[in-house]
C-alpha atoms as a PDB file:
ATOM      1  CA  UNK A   1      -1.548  37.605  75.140  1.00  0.00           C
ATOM      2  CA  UNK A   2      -2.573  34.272  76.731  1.00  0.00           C
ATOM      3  CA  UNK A   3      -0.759  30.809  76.919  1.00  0.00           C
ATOM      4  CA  UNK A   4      -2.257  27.467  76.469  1.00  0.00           C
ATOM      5  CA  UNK A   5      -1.377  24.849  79.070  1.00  0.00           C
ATOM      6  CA  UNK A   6       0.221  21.865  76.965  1.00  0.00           C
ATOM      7  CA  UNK A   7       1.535  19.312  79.762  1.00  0.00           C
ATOM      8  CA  UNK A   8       2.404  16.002  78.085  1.00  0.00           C
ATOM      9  CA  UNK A   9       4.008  13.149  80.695  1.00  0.00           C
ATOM     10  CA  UNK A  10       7.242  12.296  79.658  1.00  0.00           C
ATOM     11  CA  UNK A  11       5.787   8.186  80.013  1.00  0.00           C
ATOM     12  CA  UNK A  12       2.508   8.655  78.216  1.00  0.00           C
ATOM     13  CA  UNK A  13       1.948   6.533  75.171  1.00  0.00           C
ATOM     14  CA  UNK A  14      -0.500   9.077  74.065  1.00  0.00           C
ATOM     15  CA  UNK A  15      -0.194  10.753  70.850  1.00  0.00           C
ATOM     16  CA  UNK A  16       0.242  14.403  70.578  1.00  0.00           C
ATOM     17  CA  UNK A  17      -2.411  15.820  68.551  1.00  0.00           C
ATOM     18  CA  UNK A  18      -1.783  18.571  66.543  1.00  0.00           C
ATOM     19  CA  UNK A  19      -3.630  21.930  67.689  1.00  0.00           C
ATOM     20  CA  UNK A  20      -6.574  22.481  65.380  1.00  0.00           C
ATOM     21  CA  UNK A  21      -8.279  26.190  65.541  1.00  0.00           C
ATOM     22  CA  UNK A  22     -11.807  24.673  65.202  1.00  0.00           C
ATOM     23  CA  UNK A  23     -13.949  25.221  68.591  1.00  0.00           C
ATOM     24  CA  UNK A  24     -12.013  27.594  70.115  1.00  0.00           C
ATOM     25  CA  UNK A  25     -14.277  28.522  72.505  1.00  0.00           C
ATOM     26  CA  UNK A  26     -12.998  25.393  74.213  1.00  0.00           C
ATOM     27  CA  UNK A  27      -9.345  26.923  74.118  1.00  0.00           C
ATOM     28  CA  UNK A  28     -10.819  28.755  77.383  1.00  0.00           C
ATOM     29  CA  UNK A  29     -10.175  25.294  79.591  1.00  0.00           C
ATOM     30  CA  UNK A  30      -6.607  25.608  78.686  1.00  0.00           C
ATOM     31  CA  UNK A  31      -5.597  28.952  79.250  1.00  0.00           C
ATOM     32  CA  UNK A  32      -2.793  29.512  82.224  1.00  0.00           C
ATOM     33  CA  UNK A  33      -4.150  31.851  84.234  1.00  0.00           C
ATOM     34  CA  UNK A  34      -2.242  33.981  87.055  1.00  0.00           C
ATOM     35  CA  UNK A  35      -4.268  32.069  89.529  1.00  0.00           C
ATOM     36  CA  UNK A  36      -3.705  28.130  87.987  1.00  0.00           C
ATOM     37  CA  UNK A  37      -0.674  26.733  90.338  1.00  0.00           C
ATOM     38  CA  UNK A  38       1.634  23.964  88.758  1.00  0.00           C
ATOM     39  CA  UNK A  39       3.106  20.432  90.590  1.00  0.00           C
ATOM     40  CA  UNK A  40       6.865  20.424  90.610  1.00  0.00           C
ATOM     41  CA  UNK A  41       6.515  18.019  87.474  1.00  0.00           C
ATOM     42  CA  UNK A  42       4.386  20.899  85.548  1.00  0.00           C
ATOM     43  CA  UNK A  43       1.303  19.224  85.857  1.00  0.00           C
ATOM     44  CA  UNK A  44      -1.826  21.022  86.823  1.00  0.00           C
ATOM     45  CA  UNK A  45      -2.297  21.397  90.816  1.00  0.00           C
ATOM     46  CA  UNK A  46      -6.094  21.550  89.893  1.00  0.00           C
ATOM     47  CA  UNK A  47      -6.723  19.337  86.617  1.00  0.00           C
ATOM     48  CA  UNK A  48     -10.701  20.693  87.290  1.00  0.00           C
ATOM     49  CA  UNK A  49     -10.018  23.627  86.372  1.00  0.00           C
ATOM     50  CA  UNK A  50      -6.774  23.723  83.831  1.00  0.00           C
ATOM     51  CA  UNK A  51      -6.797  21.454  81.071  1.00  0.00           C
ATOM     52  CA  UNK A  52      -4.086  20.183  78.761  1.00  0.00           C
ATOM     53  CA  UNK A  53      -4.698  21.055  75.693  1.00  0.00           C
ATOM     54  CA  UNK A  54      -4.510  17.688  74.816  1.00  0.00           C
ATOM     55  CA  UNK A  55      -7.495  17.160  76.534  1.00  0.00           C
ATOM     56  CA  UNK A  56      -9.369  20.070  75.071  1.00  0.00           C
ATOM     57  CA  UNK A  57      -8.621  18.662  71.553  1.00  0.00           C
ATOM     58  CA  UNK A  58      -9.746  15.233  72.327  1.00  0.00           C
ATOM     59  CA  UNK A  59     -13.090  17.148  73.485  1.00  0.00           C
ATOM     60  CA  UNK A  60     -13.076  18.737  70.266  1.00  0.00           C
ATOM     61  CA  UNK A  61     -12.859  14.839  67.954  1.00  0.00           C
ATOM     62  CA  UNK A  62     -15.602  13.885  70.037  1.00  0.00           C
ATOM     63  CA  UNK A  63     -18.008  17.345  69.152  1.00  0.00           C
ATOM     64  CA  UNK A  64     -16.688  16.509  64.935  1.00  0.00           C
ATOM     65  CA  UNK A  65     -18.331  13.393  64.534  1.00  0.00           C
ATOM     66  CA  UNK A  66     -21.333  14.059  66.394  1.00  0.00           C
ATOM     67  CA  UNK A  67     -23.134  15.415  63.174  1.00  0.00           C
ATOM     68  CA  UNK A  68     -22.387  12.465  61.778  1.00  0.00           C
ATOM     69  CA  UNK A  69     -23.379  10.269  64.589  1.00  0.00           C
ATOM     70  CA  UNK A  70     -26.990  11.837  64.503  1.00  0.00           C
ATOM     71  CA  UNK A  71     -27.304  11.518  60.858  1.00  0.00           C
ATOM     72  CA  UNK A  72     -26.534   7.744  61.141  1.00  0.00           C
ATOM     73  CA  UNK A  73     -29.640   7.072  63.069  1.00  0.00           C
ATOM     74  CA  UNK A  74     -32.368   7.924  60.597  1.00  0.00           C
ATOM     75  CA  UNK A  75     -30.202   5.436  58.491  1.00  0.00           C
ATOM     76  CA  UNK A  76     -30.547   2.749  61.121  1.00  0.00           C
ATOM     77  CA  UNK A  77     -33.789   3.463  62.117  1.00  0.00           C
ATOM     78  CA  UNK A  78     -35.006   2.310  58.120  1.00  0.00           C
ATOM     79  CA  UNK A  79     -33.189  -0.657  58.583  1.00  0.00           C
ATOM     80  CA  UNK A  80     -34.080  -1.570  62.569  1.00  0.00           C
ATOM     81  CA  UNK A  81     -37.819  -1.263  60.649  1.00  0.00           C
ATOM     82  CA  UNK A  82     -37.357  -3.468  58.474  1.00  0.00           C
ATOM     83  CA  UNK A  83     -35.924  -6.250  60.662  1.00  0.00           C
ATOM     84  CA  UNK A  84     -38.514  -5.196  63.112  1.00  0.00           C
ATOM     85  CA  UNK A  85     -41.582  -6.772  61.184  1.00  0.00           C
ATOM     86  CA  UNK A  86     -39.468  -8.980  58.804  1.00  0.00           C
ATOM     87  CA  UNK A  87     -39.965 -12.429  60.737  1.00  0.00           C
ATOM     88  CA  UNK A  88     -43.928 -11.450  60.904  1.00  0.00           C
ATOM     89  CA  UNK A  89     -44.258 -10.655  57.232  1.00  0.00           C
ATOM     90  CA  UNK A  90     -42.603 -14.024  56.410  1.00  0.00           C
ATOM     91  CA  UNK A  91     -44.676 -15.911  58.721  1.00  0.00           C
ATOM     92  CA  UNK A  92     -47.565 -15.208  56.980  1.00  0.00           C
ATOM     93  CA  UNK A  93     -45.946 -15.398  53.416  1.00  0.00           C
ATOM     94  CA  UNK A  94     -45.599 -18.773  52.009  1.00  0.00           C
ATOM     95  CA  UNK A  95     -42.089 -20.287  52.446  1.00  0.00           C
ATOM     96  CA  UNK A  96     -41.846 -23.962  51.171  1.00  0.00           C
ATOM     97  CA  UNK A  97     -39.303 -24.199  49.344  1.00  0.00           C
ATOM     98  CA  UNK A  98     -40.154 -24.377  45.479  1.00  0.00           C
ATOM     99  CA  UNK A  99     -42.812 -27.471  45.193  1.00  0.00           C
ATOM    100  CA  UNK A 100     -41.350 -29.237  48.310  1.00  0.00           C
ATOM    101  CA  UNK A 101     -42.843 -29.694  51.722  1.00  0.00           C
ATOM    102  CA  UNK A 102     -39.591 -28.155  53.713  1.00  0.00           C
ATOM    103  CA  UNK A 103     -40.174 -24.676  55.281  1.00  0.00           C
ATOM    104  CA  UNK A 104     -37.946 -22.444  55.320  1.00  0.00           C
ATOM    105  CA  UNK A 105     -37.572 -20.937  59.304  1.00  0.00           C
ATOM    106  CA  UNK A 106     -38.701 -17.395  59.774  1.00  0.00           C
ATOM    107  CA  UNK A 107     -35.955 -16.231  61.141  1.00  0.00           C
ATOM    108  CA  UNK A 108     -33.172 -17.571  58.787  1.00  0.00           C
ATOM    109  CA  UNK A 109     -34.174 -14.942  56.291  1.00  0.00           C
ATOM    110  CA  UNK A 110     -31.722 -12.749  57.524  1.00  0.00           C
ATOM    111  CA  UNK A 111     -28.960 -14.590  56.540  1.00  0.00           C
ATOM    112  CA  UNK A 112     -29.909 -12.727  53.004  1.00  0.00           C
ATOM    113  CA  UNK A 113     -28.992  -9.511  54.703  1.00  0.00           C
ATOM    114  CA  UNK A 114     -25.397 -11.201  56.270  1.00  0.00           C
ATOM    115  CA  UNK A 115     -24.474 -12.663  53.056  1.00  0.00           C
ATOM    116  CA  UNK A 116     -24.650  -9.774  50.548  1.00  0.00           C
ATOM    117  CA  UNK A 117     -22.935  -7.488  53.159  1.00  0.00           C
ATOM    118  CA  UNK A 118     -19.978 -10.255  53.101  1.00  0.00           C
ATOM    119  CA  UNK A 119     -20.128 -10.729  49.646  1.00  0.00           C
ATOM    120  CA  UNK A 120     -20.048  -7.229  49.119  1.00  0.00           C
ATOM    121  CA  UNK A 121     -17.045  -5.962  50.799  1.00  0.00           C
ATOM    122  CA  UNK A 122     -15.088  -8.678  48.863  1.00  0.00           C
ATOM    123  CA  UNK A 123     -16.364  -7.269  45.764  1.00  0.00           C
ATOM    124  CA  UNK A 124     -15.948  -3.820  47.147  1.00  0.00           C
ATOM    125  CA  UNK A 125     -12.303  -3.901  48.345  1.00  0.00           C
ATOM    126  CA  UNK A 126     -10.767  -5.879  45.799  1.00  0.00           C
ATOM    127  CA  UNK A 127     -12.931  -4.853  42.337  1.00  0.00           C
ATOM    128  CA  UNK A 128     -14.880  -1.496  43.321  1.00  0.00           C
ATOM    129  CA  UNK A 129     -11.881   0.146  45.217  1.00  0.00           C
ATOM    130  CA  UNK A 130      -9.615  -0.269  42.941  1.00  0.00           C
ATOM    131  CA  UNK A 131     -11.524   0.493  39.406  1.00  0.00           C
ATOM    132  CA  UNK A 132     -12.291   3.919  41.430  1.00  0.00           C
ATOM    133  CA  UNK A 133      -8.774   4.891  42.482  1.00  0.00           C
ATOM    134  CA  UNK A 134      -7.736   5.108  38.751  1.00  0.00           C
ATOM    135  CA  UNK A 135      -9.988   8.206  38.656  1.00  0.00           C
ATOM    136  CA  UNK A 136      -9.854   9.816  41.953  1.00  0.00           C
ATOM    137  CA  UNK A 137      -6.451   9.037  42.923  1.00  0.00           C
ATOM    138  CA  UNK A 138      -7.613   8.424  46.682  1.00  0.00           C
ATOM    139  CA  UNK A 139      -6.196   5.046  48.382  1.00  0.00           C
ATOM    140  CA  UNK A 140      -9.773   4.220  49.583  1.00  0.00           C
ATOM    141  CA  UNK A 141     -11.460   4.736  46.282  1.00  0.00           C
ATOM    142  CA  UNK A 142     -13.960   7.590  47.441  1.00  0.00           C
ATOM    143  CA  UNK A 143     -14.377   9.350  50.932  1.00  0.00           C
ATOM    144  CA  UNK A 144     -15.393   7.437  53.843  1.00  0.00           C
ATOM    145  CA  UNK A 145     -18.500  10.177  53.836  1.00  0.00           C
ATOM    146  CA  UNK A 146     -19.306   9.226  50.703  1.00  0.00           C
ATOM    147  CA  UNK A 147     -19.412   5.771  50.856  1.00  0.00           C
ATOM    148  CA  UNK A 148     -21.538   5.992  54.151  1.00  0.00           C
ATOM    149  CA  UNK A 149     -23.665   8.804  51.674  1.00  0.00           C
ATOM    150  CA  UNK A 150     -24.297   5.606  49.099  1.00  0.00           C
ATOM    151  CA  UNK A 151     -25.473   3.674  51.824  1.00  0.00           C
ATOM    152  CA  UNK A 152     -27.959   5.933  52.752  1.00  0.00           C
ATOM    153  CA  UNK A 153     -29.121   6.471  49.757  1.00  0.00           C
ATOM    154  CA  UNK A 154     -29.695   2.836  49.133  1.00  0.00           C
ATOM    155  CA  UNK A 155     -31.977   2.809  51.770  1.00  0.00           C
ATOM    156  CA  UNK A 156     -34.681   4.472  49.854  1.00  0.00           C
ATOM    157  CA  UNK A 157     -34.924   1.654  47.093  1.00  0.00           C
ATOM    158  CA  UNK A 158     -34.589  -0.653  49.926  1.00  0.00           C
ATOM    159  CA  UNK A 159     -37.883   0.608  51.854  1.00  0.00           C
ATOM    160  CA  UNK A 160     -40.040   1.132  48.601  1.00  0.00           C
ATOM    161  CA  UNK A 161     -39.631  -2.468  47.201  1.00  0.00           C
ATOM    162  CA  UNK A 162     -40.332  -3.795  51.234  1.00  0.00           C
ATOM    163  CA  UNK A 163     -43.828  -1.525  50.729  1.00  0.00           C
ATOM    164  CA  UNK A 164     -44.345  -3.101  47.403  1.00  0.00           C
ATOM    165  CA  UNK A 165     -43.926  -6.548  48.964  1.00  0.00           C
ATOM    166  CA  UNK A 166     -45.442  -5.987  51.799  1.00  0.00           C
ATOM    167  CA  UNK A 167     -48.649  -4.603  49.796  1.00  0.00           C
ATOM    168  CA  UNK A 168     -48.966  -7.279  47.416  1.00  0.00           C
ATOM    169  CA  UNK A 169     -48.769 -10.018  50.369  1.00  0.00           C
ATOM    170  CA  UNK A 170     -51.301  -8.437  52.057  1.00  0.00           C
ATOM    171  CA  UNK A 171     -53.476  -8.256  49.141  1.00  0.00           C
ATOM    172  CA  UNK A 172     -52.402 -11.937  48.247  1.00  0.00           C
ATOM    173  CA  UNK A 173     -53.431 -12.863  51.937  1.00  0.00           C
ATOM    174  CA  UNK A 174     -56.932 -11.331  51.931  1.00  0.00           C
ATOM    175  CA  UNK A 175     -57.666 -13.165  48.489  1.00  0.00           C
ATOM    176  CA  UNK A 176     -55.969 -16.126  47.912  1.00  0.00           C
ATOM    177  CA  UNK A 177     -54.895 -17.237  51.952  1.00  0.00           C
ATOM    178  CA  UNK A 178     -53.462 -20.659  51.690  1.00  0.00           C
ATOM    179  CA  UNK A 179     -54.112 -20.998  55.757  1.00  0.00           C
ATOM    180  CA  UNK A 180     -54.718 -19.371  59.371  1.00  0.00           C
ATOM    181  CA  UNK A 181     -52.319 -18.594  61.639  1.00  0.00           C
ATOM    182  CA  UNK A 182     -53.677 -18.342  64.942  1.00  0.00           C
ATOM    183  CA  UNK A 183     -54.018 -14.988  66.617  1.00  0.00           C
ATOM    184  CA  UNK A 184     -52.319 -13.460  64.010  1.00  0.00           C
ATOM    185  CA  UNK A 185     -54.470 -14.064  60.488  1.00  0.00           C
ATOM    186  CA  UNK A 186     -54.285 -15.038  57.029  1.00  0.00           C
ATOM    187  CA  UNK A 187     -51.303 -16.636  55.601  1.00  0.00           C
ATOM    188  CA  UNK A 188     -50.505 -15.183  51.726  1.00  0.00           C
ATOM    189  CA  UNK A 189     -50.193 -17.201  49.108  1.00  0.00           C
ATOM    190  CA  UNK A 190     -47.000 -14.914  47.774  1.00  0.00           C
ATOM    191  CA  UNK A 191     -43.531 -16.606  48.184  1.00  0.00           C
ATOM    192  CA  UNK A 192     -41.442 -16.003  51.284  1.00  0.00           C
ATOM    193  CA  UNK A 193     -38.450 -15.534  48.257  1.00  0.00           C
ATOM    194  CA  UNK A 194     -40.407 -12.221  47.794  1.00  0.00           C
ATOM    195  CA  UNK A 195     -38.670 -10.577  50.527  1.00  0.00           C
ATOM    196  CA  UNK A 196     -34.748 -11.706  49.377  1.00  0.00           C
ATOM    197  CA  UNK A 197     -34.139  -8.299  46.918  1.00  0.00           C
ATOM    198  CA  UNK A 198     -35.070  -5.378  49.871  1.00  0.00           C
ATOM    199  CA  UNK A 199     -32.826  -7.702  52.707  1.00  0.00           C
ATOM    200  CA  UNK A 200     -29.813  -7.874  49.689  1.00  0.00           C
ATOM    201  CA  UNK A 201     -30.373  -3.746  49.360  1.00  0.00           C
ATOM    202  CA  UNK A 202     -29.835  -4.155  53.363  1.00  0.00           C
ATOM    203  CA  UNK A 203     -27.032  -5.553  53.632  1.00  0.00           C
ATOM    204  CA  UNK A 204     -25.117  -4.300  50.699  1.00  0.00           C
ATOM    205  CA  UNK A 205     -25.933  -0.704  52.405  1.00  0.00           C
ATOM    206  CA  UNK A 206     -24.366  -1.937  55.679  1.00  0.00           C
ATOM    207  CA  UNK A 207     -21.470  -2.958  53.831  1.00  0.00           C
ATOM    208  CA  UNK A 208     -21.332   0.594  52.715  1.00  0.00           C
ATOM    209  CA  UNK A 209     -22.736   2.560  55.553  1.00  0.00           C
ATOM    210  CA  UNK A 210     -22.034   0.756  58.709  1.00  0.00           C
ATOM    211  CA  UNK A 211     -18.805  -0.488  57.816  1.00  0.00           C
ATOM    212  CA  UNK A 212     -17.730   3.385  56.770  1.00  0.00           C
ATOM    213  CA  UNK A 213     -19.050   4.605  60.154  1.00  0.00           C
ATOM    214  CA  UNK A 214     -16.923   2.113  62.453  1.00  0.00           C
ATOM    215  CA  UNK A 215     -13.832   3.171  59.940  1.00  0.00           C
ATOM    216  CA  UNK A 216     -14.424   6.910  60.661  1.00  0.00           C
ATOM    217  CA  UNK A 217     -15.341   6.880  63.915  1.00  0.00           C
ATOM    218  CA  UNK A 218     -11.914   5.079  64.208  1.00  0.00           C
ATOM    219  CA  UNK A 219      -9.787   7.390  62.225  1.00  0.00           C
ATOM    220  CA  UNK A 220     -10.922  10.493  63.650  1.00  0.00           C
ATOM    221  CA  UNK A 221     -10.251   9.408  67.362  1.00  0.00           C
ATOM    222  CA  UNK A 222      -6.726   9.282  68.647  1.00  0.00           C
ATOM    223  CA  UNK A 223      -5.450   5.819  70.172  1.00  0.00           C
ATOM    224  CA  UNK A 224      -6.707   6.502  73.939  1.00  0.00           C
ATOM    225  CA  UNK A 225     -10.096   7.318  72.524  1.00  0.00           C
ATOM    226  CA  UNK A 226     -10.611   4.143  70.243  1.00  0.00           C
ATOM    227  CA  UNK A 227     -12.727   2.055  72.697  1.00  0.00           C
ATOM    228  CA  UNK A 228     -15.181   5.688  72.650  1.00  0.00           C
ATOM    229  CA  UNK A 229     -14.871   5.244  68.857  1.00  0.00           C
ATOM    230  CA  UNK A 230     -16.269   1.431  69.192  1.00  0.00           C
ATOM    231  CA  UNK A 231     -18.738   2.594  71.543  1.00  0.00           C
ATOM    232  CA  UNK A 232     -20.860   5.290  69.325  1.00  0.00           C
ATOM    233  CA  UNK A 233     -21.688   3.050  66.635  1.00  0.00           C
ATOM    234  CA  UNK A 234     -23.208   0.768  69.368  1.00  0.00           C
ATOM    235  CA  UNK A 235     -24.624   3.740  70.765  1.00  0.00           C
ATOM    236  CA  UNK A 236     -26.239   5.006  67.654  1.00  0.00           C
ATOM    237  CA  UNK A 237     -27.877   1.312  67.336  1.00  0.00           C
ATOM    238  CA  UNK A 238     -29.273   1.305  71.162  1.00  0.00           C
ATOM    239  CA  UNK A 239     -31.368   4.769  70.559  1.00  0.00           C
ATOM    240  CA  UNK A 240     -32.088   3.307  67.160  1.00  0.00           C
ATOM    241  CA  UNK A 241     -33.948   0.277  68.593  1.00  0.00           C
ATOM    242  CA  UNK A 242     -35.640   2.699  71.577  1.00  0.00           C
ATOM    243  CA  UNK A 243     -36.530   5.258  68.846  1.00  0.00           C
ATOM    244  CA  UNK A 244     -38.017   2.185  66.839  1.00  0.00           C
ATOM    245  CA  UNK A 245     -40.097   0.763  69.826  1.00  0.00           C
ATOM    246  CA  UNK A 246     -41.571   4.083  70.372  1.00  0.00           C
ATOM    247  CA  UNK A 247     -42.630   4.745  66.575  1.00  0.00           C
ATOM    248  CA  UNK A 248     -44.259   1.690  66.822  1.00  0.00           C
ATOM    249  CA  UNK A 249     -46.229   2.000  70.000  1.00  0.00           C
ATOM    250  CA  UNK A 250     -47.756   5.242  68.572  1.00  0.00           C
ATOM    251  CA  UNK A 251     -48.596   3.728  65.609  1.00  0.00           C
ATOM    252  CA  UNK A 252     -50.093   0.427  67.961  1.00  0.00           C
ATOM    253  CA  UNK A 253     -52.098   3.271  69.718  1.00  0.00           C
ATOM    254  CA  UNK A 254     -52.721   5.776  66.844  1.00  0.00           C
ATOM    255  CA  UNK A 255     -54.640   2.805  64.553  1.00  0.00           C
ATOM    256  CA  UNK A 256     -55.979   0.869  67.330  1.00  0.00           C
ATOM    257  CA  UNK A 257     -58.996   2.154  66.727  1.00  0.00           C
ATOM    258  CA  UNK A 258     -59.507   2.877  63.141  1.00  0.00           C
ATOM    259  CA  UNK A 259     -61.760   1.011  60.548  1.00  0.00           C
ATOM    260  CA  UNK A 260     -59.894  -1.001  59.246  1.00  0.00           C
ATOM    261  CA  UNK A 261     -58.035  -2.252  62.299  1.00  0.00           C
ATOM    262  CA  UNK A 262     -54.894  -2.043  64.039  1.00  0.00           C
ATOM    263  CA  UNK A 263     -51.530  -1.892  61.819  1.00  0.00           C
END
């Protein structure tokens, strides 16, 4: 028989989390050994080499959401994509407004993508939530897993209309150009309002994804962890955007020399 070493301060502010039997391998960092020597206060002389088991089990909500964390970035990746080549696409679209002369900036179409996601968490928490709770009896409606799952999934309607789009304004800009842009080609003839249905699909599935992973990362980490539990979502985006610059310098490189031109 073994004992785990469960030294809590008598002033921490810590929680005490509950022993879980998941990773137990880790256990091993907590075991009291006949070599481990104790401070007069029953702390560990050596904290390198005996853990609290508090510690071990705040190892062991880091390793849970990890999956998760991973899973997240093919999410982000379709939507760091998008955003990527969004300002380009509309730059060569046509975006007067109706039959007026006032262009619309490039760059404000992503207030599209901010608006449904605030839109959509109204609608969400005060219509969707609770119309859902009748049925499942949960306080949140559905899980926070599936609600980041909807998300997800939303992201596959999202990328086929933006390759519809995007194919029919390139066609539109090798037929019926309405002007050059310098060093960077024909400008289509197609309406810049073209692109407002695939950047509402992206930010309705932020409202659903995004917003679901900050909430679990949150829940799932005790209070000394939450600033680690703020940090992974901004971590997930960071090797997003590097995974994004390096798909698109091998596809730079890849079609640099093809036929029919560089993508």
């Amino acid at each position: 028989m073994y004992s785990l070493f469960n030294y809590l301060p008598h002033n921490s502010v810590n929680s005490n989390l509950p022993y879980t039997y998941q990773f137990r391998l880790l256990d091993k960092a907590a075991i009291v050994t006949p070599e481990d020597k104790l401070n007069p206060d029953g702390s560990a002389a050596d904290p390198w080499n005996l853990w609290c088991i508090q510690q071990v089990e705040e190892v062991k909500c880091l390793l849970r959401v990890l999956p998760i964390l991973f899973s997240c970035i093919s999410y982000s990746l379709a939507n760091t994509q998008e955003h990527t080549v969004l300002v380009f696409q509309v730059l060569q679209s046509d975006r007067r407004l109706g039959h007026s002369n006032f262009i619309v900036p490039a760059a404000s179409y992503i207030i599209f993508t901010l608006l449904s996601t605030t839109i959509w968490l109204r609608i969400y928490d005060r219509i969707m939530v609770p119309f859902v709770r009748r049925f499942t009896g949960r306080e949140g409606g559905i899980t926070i897993l599936q609600r980041m799952g909807i998300g997800m999934f939303l992201t596959i309607p999202m990328l086929l209309i933006s390759a519809v789009v995007e194919e029919h304004r390139r066609t539109l800009a090798l037929t019926k150009p309405i002007g050059i842009l310098p060093r960077k080609g024909a400008i289509s003839s197609m309406s810049g309002l073209m692109f407002i249905p695939q950047l509402v699909l992206s930010g309705v599935a932020d409202a659903f994804t995004s917003v679901g992973q900050v909430e679990l990362y949150y829940k799932s980490f005790p209070e000394n962890m939450r600033t680690i539990a703020g940090s992974l979502f901004f971590c997930c985006l960071a090797r997003t955007s590097y995974l994004n610059t390096f798909l698109i310098s091998v596809v730079h490189k890849t079609t640099s020399k093809s036929a029919t031109g560089n993508w």
